[in-house]
N, C-alpha and C. Protein backbone atom coordinates (compact mmCIF):
# COMPACT_ATOMS: atom_id res chain seq x y z
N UNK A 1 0.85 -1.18 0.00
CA UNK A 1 0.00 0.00 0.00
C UNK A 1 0.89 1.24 0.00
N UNK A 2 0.51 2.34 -0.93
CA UNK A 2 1.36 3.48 -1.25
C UNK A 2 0.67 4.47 -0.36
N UNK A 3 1.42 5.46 0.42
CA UNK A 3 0.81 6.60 1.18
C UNK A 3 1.11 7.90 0.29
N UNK A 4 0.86 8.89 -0.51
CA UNK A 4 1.09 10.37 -0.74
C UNK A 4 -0.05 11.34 0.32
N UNK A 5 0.46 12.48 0.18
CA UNK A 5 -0.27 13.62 1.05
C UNK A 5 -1.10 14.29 0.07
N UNK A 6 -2.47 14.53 -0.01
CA UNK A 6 -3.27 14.77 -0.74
C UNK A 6 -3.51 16.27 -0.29
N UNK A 7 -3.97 17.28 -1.29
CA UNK A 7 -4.00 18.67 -0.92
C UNK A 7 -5.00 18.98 -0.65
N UNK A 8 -5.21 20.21 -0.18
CA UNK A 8 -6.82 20.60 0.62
C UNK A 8 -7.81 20.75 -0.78
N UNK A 9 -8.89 20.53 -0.67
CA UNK A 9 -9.95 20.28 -1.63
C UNK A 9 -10.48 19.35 -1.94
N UNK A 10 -11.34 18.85 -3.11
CA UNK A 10 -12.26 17.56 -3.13
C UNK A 10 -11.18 17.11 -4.28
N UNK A 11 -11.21 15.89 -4.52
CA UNK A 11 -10.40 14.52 -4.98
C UNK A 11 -11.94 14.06 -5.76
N UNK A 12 -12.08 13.20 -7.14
CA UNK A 12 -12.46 13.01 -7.75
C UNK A 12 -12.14 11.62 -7.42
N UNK A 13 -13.18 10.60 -7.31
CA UNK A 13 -12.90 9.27 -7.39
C UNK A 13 -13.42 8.39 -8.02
N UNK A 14 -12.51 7.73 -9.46
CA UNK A 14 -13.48 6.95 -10.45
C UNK A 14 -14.38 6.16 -9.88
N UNK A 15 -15.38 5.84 -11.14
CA UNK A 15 -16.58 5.18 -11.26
C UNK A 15 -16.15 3.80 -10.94
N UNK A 16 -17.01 3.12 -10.10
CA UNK A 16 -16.73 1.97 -9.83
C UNK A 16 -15.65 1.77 -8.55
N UNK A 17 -14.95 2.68 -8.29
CA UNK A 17 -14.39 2.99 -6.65
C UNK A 17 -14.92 3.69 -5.59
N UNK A 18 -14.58 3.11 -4.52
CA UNK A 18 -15.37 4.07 -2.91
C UNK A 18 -14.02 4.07 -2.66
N UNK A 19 -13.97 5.25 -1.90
CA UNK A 19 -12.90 5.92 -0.94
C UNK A 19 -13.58 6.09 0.73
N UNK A 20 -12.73 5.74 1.29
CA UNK A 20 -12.95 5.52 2.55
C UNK A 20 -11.82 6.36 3.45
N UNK A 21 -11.89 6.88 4.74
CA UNK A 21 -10.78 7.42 5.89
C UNK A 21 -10.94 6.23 6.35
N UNK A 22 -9.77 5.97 6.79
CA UNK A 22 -8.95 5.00 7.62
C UNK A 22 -8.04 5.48 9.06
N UNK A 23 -8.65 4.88 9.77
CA UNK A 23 -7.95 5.73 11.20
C UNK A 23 -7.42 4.55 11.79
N UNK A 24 -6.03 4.37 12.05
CA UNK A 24 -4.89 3.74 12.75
C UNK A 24 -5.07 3.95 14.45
N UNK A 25 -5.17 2.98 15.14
CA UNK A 25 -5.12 3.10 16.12
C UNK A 25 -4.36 2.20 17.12
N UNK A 26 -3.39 2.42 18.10
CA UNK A 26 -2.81 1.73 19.07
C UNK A 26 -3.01 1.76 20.52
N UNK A 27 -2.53 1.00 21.04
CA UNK A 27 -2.36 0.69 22.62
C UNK A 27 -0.66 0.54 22.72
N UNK A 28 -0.43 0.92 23.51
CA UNK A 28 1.24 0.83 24.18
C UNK A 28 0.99 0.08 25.74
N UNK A 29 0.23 0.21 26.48
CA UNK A 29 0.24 -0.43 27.50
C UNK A 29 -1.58 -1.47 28.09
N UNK A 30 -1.17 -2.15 28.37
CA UNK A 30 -2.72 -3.33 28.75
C UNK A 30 -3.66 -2.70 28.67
N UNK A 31 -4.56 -2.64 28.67
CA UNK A 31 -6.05 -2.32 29.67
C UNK A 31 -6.38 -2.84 30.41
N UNK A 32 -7.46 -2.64 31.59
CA UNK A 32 -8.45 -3.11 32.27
C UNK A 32 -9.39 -3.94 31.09
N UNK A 33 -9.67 -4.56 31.81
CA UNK A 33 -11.08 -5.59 30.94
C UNK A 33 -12.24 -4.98 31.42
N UNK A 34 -12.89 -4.50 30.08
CA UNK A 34 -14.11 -3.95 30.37
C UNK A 34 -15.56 -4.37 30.45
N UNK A 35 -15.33 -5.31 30.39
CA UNK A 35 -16.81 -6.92 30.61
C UNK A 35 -16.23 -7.59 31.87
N UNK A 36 -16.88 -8.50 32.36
CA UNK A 36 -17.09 -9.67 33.26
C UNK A 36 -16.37 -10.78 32.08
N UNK A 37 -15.59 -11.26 32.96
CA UNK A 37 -14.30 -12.38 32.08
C UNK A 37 -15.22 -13.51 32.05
N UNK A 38 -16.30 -13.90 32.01
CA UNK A 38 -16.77 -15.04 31.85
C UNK A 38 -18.72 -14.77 31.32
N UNK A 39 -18.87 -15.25 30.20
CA UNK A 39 -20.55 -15.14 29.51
C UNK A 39 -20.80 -16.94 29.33
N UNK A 40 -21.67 -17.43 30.06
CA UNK A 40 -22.33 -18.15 29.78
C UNK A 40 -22.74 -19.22 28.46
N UNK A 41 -21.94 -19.78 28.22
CA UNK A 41 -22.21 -20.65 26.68
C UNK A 41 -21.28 -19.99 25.85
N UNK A 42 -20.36 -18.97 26.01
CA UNK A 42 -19.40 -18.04 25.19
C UNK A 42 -18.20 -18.47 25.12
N UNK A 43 -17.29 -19.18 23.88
CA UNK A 43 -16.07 -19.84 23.85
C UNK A 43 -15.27 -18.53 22.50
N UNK A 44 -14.38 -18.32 22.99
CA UNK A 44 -13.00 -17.84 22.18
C UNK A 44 -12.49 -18.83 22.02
N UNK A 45 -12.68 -19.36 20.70
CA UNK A 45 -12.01 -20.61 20.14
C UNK A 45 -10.92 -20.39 19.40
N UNK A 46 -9.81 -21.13 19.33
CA UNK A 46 -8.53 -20.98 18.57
C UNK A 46 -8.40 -21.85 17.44
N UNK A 47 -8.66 -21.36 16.05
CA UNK A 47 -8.45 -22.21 15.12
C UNK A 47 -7.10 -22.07 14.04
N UNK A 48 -6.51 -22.67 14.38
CA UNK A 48 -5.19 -22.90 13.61
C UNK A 48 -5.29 -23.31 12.51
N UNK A 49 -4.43 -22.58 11.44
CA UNK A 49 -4.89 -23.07 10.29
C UNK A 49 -6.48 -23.16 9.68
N UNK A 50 -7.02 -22.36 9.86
CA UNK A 50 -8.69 -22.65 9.47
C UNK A 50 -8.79 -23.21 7.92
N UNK A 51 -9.58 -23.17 7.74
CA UNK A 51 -10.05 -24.18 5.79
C UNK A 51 -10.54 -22.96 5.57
N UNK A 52 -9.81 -22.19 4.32
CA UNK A 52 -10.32 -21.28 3.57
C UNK A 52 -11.67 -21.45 3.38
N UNK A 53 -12.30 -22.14 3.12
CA UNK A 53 -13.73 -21.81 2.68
C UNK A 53 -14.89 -21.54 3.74
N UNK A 54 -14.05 -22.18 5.36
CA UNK A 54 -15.28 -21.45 6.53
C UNK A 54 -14.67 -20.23 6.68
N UNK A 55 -13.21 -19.59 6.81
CA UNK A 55 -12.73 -18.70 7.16
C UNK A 55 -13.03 -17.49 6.07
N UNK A 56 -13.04 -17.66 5.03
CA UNK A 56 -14.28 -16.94 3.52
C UNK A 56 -15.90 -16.91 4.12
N UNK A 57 -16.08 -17.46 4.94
CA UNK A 57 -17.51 -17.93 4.86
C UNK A 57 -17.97 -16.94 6.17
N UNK A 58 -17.41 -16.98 7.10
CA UNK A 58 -17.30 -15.88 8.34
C UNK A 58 -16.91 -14.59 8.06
N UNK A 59 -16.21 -14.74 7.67
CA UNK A 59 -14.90 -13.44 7.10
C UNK A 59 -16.65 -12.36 6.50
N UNK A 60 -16.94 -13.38 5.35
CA UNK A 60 -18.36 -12.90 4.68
C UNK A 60 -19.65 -12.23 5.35
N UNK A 61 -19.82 -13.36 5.99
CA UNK A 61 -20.89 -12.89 7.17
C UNK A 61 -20.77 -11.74 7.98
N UNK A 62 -19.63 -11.55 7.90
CA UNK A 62 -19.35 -10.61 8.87
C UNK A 62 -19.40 -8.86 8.28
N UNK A 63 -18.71 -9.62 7.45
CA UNK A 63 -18.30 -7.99 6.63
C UNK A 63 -18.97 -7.33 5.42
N UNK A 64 -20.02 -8.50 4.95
CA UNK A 64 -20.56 -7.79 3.84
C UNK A 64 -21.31 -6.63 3.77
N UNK A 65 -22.41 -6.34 5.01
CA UNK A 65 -22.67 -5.14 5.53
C UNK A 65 -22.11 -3.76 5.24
N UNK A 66 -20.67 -3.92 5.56
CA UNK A 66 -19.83 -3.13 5.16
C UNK A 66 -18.02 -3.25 3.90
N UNK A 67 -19.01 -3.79 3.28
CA UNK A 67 -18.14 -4.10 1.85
C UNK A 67 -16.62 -4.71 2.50
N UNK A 68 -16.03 -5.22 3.17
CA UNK A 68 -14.75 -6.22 3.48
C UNK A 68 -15.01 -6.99 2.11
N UNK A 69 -13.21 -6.75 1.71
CA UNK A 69 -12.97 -7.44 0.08
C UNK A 69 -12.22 -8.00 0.64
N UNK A 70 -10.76 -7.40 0.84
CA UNK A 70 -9.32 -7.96 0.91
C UNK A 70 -9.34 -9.17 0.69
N UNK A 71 -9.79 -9.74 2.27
CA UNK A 71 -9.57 -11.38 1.96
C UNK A 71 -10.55 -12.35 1.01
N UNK A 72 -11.40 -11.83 0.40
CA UNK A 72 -12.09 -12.46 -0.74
C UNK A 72 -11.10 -12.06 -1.90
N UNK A 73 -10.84 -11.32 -1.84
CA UNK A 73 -9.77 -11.01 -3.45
C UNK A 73 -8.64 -11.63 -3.64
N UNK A 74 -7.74 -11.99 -2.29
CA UNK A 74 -6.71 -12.70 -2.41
C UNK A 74 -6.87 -14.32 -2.66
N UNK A 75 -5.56 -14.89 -3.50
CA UNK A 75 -5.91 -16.03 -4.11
C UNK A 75 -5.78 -16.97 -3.11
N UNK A 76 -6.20 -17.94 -3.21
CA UNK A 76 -5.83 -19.60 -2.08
C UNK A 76 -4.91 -19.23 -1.97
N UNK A 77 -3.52 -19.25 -2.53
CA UNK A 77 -2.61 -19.78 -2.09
C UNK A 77 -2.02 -18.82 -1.02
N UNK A 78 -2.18 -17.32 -1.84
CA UNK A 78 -1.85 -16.18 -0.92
C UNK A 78 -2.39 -16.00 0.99
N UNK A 79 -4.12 -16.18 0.76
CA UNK A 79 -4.50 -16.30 1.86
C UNK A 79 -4.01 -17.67 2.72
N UNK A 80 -4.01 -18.85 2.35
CA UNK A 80 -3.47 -19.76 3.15
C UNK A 80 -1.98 -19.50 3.62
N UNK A 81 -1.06 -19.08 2.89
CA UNK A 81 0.05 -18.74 3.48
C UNK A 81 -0.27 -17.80 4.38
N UNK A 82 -1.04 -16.91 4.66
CA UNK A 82 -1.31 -16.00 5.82
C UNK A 82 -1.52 -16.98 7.22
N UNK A 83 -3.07 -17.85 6.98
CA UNK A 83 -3.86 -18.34 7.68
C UNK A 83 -2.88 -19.21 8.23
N UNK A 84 -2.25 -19.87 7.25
CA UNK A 84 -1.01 -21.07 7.82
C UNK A 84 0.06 -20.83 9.01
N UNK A 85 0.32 -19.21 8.85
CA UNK A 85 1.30 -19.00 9.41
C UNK A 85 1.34 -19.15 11.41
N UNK A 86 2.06 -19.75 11.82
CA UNK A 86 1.63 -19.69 13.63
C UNK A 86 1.73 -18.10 14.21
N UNK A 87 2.20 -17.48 13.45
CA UNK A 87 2.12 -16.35 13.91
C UNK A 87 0.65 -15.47 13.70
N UNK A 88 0.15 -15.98 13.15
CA UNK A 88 -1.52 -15.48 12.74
C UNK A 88 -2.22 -16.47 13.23
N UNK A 89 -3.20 -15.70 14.25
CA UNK A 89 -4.01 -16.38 15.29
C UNK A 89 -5.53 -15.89 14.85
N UNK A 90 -6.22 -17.05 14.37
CA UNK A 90 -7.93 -16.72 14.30
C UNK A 90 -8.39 -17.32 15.60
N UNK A 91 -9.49 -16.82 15.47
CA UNK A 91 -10.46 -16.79 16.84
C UNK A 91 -11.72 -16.71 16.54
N UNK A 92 -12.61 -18.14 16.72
CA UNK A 92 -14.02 -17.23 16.63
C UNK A 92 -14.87 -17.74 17.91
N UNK A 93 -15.99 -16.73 17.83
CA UNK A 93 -16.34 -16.40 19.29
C UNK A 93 -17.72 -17.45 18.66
N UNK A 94 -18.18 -18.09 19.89
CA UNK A 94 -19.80 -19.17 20.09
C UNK A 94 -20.14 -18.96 20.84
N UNK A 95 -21.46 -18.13 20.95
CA UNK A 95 -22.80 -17.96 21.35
C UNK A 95 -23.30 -19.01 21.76
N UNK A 96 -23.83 -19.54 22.78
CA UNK A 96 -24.66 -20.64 22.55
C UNK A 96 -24.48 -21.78 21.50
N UNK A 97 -23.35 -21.75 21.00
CA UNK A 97 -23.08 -22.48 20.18
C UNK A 97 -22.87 -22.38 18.37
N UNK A 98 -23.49 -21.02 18.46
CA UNK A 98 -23.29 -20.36 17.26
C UNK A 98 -22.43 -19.58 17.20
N UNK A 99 -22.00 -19.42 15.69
CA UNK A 99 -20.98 -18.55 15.13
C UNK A 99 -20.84 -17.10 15.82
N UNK A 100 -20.22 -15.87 16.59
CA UNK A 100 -20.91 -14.80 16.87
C UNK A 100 -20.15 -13.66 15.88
N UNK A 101 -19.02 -14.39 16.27
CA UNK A 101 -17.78 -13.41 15.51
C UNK A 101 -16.53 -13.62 15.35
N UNK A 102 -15.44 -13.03 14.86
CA UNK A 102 -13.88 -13.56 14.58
C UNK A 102 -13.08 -12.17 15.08
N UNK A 103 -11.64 -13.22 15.61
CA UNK A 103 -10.90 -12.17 16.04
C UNK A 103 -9.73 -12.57 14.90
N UNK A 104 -8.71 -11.66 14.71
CA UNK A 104 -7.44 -12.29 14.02
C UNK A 104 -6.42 -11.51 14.26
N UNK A 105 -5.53 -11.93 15.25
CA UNK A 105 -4.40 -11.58 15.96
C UNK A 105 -3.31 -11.54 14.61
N UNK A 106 -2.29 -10.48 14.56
CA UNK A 106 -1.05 -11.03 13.46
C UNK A 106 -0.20 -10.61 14.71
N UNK A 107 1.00 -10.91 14.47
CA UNK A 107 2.22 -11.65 15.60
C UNK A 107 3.42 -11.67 14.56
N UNK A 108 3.27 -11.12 13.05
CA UNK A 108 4.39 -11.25 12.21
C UNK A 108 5.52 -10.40 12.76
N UNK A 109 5.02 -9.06 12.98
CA UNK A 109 6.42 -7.93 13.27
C UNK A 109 6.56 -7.85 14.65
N UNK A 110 7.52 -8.58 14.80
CA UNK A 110 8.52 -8.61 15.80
C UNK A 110 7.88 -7.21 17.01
N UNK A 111 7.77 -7.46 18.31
CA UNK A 111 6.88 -7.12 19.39
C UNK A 111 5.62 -5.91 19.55
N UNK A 112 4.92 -6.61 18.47
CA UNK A 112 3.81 -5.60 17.88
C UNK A 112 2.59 -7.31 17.87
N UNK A 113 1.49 -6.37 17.83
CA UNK A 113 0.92 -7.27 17.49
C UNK A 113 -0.81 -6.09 16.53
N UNK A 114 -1.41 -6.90 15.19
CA UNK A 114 -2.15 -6.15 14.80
C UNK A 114 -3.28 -7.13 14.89
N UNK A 115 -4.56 -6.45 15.13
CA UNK A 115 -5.88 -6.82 15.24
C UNK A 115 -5.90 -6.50 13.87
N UNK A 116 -6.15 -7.75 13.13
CA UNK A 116 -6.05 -7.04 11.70
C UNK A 116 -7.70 -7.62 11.39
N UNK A 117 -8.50 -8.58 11.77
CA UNK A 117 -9.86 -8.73 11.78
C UNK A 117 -10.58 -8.71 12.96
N UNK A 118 -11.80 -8.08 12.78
CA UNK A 118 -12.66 -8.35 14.20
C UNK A 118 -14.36 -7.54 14.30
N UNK A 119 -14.96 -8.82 14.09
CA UNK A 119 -16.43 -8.46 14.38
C UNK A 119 -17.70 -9.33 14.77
N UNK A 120 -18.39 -8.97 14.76
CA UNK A 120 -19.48 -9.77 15.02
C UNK A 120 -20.56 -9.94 14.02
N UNK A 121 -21.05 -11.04 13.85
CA UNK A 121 -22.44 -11.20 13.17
C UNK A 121 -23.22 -10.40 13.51
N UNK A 122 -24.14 -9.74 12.53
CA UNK A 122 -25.36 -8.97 12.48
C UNK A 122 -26.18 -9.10 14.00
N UNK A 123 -26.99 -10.82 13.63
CA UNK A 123 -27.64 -10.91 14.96
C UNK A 123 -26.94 -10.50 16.71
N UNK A 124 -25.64 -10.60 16.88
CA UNK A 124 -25.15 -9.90 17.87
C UNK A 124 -24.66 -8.50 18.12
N UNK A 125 -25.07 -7.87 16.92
CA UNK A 125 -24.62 -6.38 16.86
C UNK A 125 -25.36 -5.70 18.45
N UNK A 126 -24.33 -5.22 19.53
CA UNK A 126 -25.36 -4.73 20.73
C UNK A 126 -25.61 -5.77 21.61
N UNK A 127 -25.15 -7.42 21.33
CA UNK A 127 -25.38 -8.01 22.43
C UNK A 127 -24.18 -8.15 23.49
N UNK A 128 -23.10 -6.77 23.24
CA UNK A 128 -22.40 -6.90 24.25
C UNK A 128 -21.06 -8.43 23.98
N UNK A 129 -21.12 -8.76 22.79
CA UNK A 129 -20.43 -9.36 22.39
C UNK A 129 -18.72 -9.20 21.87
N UNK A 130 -19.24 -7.83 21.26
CA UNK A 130 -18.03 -7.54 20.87
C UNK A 130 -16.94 -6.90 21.95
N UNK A 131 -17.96 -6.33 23.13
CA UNK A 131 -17.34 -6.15 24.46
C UNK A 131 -16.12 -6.58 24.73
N UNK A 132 -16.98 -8.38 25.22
CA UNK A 132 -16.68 -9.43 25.56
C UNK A 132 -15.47 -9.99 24.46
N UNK A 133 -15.42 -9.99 23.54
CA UNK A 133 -14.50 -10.38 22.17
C UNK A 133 -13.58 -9.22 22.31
N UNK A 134 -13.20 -8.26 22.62
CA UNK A 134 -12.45 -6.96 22.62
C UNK A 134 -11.26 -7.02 23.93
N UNK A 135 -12.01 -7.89 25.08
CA UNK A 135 -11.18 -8.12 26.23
C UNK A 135 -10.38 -9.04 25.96
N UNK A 136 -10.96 -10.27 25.10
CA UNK A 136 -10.38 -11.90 25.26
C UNK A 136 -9.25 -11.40 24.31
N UNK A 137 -8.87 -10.36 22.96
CA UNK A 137 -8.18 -10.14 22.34
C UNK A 137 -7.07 -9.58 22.88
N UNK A 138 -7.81 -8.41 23.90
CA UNK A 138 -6.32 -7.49 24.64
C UNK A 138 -5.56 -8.92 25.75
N UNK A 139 -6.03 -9.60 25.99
CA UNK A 139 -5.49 -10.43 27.15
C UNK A 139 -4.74 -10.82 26.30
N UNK A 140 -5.06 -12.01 24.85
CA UNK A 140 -4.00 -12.97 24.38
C UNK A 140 -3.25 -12.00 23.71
N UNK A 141 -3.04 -10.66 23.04
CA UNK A 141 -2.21 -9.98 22.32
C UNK A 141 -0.98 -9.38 23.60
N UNK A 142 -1.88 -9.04 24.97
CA UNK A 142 -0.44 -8.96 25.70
C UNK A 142 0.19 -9.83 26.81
N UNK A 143 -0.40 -11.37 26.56
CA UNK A 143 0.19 -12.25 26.53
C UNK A 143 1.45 -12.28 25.96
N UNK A 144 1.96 -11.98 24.97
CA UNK A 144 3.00 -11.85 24.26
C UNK A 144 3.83 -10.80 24.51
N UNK A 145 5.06 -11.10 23.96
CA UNK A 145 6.01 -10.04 24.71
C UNK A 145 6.34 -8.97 23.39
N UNK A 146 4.94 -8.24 24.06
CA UNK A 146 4.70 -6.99 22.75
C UNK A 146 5.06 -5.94 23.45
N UNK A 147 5.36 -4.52 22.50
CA UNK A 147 5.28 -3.24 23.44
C UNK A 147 3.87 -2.50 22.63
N UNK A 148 3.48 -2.84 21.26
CA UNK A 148 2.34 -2.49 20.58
C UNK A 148 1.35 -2.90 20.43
N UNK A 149 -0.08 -2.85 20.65
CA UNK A 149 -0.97 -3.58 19.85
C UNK A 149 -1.80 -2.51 19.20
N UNK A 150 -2.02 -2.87 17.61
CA UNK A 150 -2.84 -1.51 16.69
C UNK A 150 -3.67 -2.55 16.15
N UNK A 151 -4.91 -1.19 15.22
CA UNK A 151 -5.59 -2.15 14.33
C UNK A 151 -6.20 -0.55 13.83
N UNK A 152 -6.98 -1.13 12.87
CA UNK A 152 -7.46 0.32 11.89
C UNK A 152 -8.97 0.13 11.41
N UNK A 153 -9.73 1.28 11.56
CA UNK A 153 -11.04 0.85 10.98
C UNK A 153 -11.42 1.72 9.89
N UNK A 154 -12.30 2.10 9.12
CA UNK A 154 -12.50 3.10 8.68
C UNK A 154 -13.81 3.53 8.56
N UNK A 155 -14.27 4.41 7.62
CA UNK A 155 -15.44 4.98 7.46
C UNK A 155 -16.54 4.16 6.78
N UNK A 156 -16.49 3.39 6.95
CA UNK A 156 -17.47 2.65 6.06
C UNK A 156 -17.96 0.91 6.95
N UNK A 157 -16.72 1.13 8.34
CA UNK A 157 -17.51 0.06 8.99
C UNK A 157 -18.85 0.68 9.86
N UNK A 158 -19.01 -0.08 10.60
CA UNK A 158 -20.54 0.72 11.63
C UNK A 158 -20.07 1.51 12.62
N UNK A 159 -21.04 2.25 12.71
CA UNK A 159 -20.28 3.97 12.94
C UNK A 159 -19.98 3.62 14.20
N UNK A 160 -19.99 2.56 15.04
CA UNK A 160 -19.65 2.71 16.51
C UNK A 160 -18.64 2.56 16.32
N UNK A 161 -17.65 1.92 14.89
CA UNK A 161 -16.44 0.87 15.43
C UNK A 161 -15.64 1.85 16.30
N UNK A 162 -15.56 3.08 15.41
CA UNK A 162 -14.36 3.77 16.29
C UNK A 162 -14.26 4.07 17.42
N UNK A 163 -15.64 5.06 18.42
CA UNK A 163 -15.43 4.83 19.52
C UNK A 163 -15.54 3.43 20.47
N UNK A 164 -15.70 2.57 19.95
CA UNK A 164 -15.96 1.57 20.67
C UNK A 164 -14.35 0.74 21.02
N UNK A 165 -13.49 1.48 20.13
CA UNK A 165 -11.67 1.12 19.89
C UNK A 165 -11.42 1.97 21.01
N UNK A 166 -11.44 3.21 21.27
CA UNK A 166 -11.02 4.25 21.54
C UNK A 166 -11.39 3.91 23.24
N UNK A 167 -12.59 3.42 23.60
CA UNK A 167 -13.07 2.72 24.95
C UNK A 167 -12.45 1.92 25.70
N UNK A 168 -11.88 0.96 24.05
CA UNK A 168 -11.45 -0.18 24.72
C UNK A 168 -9.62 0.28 25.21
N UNK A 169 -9.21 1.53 24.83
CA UNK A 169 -8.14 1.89 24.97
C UNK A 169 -7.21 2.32 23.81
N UNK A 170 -7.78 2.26 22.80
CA UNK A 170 -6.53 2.33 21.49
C UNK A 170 -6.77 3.84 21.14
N UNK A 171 -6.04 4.54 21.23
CA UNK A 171 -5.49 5.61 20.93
C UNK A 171 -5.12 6.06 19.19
N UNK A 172 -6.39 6.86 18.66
CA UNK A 172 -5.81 7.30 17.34
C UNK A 172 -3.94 7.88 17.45
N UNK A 173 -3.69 7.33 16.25
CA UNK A 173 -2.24 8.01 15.64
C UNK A 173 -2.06 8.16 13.86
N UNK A 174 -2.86 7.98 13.14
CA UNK A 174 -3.01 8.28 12.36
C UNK A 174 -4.33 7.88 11.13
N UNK A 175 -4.37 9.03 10.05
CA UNK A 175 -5.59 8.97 9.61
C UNK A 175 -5.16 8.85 8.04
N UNK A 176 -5.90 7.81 6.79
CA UNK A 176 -5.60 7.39 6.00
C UNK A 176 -6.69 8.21 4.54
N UNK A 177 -6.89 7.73 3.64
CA UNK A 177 -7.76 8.18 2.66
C UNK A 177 -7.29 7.11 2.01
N UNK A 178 -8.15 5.80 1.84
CA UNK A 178 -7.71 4.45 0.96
C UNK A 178 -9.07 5.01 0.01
N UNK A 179 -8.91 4.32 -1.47
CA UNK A 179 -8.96 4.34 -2.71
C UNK A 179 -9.13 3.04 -3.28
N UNK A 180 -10.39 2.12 -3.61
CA UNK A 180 -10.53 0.63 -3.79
C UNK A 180 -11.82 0.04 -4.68
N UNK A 181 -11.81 -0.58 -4.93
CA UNK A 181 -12.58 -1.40 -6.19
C UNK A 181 -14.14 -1.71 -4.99
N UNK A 182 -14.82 -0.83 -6.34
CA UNK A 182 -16.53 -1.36 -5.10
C UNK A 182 -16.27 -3.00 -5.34
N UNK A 183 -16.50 -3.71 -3.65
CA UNK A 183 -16.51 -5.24 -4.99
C UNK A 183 -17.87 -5.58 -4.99
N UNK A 184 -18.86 -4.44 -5.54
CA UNK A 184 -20.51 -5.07 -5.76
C UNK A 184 -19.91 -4.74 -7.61
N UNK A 185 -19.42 -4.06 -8.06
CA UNK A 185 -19.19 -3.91 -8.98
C UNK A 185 -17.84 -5.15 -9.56
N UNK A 186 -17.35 -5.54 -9.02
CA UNK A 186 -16.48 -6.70 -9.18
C UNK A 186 -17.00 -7.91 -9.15
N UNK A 187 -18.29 -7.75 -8.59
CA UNK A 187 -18.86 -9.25 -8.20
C UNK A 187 -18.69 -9.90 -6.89
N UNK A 188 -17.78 -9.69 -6.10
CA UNK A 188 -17.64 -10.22 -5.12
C UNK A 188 -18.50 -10.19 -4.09
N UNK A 189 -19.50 -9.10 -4.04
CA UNK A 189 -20.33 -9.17 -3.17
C UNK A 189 -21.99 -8.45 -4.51
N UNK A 190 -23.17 -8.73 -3.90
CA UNK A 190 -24.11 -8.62 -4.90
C UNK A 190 -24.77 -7.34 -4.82
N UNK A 191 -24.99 -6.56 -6.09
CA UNK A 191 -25.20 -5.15 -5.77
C UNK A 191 -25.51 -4.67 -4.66
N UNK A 192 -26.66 -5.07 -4.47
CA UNK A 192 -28.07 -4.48 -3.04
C UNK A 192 -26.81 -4.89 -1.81
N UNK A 193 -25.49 -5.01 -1.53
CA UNK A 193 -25.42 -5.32 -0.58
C UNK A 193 -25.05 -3.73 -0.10
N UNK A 194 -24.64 -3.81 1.40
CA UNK A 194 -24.40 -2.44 1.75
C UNK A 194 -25.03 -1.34 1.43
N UNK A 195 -26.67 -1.20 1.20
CA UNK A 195 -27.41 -0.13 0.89
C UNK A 195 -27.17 1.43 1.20
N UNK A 196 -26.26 0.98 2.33
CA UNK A 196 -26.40 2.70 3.01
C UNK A 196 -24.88 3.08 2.00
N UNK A 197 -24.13 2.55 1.43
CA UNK A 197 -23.10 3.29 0.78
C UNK A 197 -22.73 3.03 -0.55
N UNK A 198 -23.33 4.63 -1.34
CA UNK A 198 -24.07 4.52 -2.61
C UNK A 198 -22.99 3.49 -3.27
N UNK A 199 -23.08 3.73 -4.16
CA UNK A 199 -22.84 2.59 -5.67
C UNK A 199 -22.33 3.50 -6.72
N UNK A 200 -21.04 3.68 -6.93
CA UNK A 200 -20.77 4.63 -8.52
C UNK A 200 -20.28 3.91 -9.77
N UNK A 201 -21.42 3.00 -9.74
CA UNK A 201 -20.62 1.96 -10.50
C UNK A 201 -21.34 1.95 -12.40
């Protein structure tokens, strides 16, 4: 990904792309846990190595709402070398036994660690889930002998994500302007998805 400094005024963005702000955010030291360490029927499960096609399949569920491509665009082989790696930790959270949501720890750069996925299914949006999924992450990320943990959201996830980062302790440090392929217009996801963010396609 290329960064330039863009000048004051409006930017023109072709047909068939959304532009989004992207806000970077870190922690340098733990938090407090802001839930009760224990929910009833609620497992943070560790799946190593997941099978591309449930980890596509969640990944989906999760994010189509708000247009998440990346990991649909990248090829098998690319994403499995990610997923493969022990240093990349998935996580998904069970409800009662259902799917609720995914965490995904990266552990590649040396005493950092990035929340590089993390949400919940629709039906738990507000059940205090992602709370609960936000603590179990800060525990196992400073488990490790990190001095960083970041992750980034932008304008186009649900408008709580950011303060709901900012609660959990992560501290803005920087702000982005990414530039990307609608993928309702690519196919990857089907027009009508994401209603609330038009279509210039």
């Amino acid at each position: 990904m290329t960064r330039s400094e863009l000048a004051d005024g409006y930017h023109a963005v072709p047909r068939r792309k959304l532009a989004t702000i992207v806000t970077s955010l870190e922690m340098r030291t733990r938090t407090e846990p802001t839930t009760e360490s224990e929910r009833a029927g609620w497992v943070f499960e560790h799946r190593p190595h997941p099978q591309l096609a449930w980890y596509r399949g969640l990944y989906r569920r999760i994010g189509e709402p708000y247009l998440w491509a990346s990991r649909l665009e990248l090829p098998d082989a690319a994403l499995d070398a990610i997923l493969s790696d022990p240093r990349v930790e998935i996580y998904r959270i069970l409800a009662g036994g259902e799917e609720a949501g995914i965490v995904e720890l990266d552990f590649r750069v040396p005493a950092e660690c990035e929340l590089t996925y993390f949400g919940v299914t629709q039906p738990w949006i507000g059940s205090g889930a992602g709370r609960w999924m936000i603590d179990r992450a800060i525990e196992r990320a400073w488990s490790m002998p990190i001095t960083r943990f970041w992750v980034h959201t932008c304008s186009l996830d649900h408008p709580a994500a950011l303060p709901f980062y900012r609660k959990a302790g992560f501290v803005p440090f920087r702000c982005d302007v990414e530039v990307f392929s609608d993928p309702r217009a690519t196919g990857l996801y089907p027009a009508d998805s994401a209603p609330q963010i038009p279509s210039f396609s």
